[in-house]
C-alpha atoms as a PDB file:
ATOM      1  CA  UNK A   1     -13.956   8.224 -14.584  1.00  0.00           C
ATOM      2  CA  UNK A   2     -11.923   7.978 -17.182  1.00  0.00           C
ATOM      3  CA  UNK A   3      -7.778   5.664 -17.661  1.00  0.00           C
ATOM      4  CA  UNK A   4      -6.655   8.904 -17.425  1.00  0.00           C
ATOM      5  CA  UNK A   5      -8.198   9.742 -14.173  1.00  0.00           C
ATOM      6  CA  UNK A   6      -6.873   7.344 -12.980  1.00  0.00           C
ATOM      7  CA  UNK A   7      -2.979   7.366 -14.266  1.00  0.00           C
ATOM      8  CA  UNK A   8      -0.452   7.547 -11.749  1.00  0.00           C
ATOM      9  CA  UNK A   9       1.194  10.387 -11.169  1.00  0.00           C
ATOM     10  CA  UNK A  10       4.439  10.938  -8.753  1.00  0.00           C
ATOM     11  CA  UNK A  11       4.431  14.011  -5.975  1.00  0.00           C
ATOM     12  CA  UNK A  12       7.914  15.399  -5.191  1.00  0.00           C
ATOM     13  CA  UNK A  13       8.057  17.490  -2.454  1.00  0.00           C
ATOM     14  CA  UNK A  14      10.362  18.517  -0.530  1.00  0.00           C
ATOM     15  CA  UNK A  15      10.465  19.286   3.349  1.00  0.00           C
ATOM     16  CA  UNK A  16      12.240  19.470   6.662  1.00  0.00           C
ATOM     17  CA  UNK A  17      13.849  16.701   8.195  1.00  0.00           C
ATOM     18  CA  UNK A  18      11.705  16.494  11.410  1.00  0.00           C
ATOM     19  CA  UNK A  19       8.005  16.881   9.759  1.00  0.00           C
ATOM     20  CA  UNK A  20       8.332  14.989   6.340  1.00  0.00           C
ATOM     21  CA  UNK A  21       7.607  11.588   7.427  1.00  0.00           C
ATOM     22  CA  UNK A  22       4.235  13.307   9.523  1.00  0.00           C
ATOM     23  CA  UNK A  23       3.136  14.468   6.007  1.00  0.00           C
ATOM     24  CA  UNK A  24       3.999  11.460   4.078  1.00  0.00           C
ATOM     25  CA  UNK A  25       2.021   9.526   6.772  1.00  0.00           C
ATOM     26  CA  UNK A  26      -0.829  11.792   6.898  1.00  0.00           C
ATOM     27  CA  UNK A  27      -1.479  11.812   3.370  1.00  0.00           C
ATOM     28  CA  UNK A  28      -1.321   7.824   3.312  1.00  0.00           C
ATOM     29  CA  UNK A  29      -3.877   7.749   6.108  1.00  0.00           C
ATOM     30  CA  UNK A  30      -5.914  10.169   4.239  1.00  0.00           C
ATOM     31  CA  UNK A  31      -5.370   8.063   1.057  1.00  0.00           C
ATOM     32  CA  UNK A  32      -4.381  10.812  -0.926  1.00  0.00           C
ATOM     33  CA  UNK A  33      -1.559   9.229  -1.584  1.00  0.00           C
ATOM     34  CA  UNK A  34      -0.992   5.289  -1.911  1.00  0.00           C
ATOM     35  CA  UNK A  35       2.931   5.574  -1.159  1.00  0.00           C
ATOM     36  CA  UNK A  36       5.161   7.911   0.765  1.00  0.00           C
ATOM     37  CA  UNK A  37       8.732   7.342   0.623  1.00  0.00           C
ATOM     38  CA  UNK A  38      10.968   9.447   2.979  1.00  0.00           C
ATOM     39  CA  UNK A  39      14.179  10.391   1.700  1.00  0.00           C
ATOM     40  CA  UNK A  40      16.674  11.721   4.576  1.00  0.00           C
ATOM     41  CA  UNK A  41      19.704  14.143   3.906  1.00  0.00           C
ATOM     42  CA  UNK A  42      19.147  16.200   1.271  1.00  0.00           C
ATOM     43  CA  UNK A  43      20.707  19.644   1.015  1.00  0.00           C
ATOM     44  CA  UNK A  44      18.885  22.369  -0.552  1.00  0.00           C
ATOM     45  CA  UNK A  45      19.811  26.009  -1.910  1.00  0.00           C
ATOM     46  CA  UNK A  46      17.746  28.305  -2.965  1.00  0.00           C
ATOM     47  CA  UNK A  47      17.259  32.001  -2.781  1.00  0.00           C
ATOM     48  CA  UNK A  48      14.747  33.403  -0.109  1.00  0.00           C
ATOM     49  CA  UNK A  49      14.335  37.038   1.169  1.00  0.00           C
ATOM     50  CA  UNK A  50      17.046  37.857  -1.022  1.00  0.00           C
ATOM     51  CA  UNK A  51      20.077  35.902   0.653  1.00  0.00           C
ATOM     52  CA  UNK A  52      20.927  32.130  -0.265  1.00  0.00           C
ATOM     53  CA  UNK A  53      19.668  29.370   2.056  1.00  0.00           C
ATOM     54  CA  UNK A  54      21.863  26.173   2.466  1.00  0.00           C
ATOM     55  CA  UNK A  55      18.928  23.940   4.428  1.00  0.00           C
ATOM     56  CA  UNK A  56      18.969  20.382   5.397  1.00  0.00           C
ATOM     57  CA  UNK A  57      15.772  19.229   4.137  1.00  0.00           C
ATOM     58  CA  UNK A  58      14.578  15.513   3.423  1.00  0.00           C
ATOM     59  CA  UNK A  59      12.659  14.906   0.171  1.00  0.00           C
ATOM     60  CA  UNK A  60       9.202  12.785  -0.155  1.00  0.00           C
ATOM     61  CA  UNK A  61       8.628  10.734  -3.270  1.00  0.00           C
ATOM     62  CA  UNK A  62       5.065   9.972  -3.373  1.00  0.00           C
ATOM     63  CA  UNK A  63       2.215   8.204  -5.928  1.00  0.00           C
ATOM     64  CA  UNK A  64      -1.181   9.003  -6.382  1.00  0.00           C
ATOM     65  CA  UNK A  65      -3.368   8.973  -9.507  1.00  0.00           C
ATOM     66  CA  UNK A  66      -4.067  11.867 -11.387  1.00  0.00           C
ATOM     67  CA  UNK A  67      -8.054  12.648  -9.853  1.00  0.00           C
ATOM     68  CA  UNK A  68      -6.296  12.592  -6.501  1.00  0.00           C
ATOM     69  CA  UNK A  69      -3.512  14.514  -7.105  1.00  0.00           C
ATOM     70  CA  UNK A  70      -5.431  18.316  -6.874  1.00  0.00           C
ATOM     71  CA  UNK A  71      -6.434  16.806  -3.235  1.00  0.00           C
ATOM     72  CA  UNK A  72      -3.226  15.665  -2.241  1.00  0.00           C
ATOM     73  CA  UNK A  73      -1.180  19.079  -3.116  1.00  0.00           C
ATOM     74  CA  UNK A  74      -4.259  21.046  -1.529  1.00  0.00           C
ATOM     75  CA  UNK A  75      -3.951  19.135   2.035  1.00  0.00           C
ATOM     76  CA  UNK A  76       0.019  19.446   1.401  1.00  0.00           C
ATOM     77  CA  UNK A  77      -0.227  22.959   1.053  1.00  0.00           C
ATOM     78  CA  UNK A  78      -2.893  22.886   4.218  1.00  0.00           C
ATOM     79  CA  UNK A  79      -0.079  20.922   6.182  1.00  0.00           C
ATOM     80  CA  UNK A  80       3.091  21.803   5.055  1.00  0.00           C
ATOM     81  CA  UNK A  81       5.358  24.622   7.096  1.00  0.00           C
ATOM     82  CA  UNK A  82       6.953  26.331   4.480  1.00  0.00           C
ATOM     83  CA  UNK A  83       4.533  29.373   3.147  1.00  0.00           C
ATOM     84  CA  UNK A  84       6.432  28.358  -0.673  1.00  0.00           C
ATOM     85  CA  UNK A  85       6.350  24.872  -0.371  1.00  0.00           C
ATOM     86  CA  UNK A  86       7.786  22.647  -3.554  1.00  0.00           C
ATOM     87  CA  UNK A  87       4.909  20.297  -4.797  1.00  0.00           C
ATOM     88  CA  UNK A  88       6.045  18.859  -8.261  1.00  0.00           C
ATOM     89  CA  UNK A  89       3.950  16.140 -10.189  1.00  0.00           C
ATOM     90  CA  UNK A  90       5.530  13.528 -12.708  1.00  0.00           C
ATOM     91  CA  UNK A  91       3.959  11.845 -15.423  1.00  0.00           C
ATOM     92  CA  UNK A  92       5.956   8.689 -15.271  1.00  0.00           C
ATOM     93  CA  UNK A  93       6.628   6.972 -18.504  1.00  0.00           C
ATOM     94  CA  UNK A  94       5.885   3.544 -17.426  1.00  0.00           C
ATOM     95  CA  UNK A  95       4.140   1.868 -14.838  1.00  0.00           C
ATOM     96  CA  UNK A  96       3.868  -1.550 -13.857  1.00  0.00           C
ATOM     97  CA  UNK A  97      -0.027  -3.247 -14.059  1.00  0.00           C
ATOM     98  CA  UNK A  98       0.001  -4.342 -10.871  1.00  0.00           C
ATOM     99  CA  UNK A  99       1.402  -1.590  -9.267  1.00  0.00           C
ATOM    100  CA  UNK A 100      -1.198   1.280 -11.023  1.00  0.00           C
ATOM    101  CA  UNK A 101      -3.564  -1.502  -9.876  1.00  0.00           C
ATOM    102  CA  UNK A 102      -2.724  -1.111  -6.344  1.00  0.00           C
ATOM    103  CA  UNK A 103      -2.328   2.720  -6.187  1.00  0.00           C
ATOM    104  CA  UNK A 104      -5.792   3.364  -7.895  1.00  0.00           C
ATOM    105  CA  UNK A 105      -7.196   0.990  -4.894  1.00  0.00           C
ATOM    106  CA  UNK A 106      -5.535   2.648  -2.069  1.00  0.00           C
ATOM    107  CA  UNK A 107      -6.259   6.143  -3.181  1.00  0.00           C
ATOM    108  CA  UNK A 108      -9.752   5.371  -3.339  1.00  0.00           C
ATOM    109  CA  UNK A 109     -12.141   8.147  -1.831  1.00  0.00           C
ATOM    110  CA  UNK A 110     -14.706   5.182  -0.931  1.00  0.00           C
ATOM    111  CA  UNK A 111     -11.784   3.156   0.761  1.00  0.00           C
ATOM    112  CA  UNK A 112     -11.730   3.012   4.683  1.00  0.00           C
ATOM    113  CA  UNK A 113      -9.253   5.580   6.520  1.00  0.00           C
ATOM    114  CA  UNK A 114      -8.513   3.954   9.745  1.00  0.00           C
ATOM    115  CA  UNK A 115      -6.438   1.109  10.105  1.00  0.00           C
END
């Protein structure tokens, strides 16, 4: 494993309102993810089927490091409802020590699941 295997990297998906934090959860259980934040009240549009949508949606900010983060958009893809789902990854430009410190622990394969 390599620093770059283990940089963090930020998930930013979006989903609806009533299933988002069930995801975000999941994938914390799962510790594909170290952090799921839950944002409520977005609004989306977007073109689907060939009409515009105007969707209440809520949008999850997530970290995980970058030899996680195949895993984590493969189960989101697995979990997700929508059959286009929008899983984006950041590079962030900074991260704190401590903080990469703690992600790369809690995304740990070897780490126990249940709490």
């Amino acid at each position: 494993m390599t620093d770059r295997d283990d940089a963090l990297r930020v998930l930013f998906v979006t989903a609806p309102p009533d299933v988002a934090a069930d995801l975000g959860r999941r994938l914390v259980k799962e510790r594909l993810v170290a952090c799921a934040n839950v944002l409520p009240g977005a609004r989306s549009f977007y073109w689907w089927e060939g009409k515009v949508c105007d969707d209440a949606e809520a949008v999850l900010w997530m970290e995980t490091t970058a030899r996680r983060l195949a895993d984590a958009a493969a189960r989101l893809r697995e979990l997700h409802p929508y059959s286009v789902p929008k899983i984006v990854a950041f590079d962030p430009w900074f991260v704190g020590k401590d903080y990469l410190a703690w992600a790369r622990t809690e995304t740990d394969p070897a780490a126990p699941t249940s709490a």
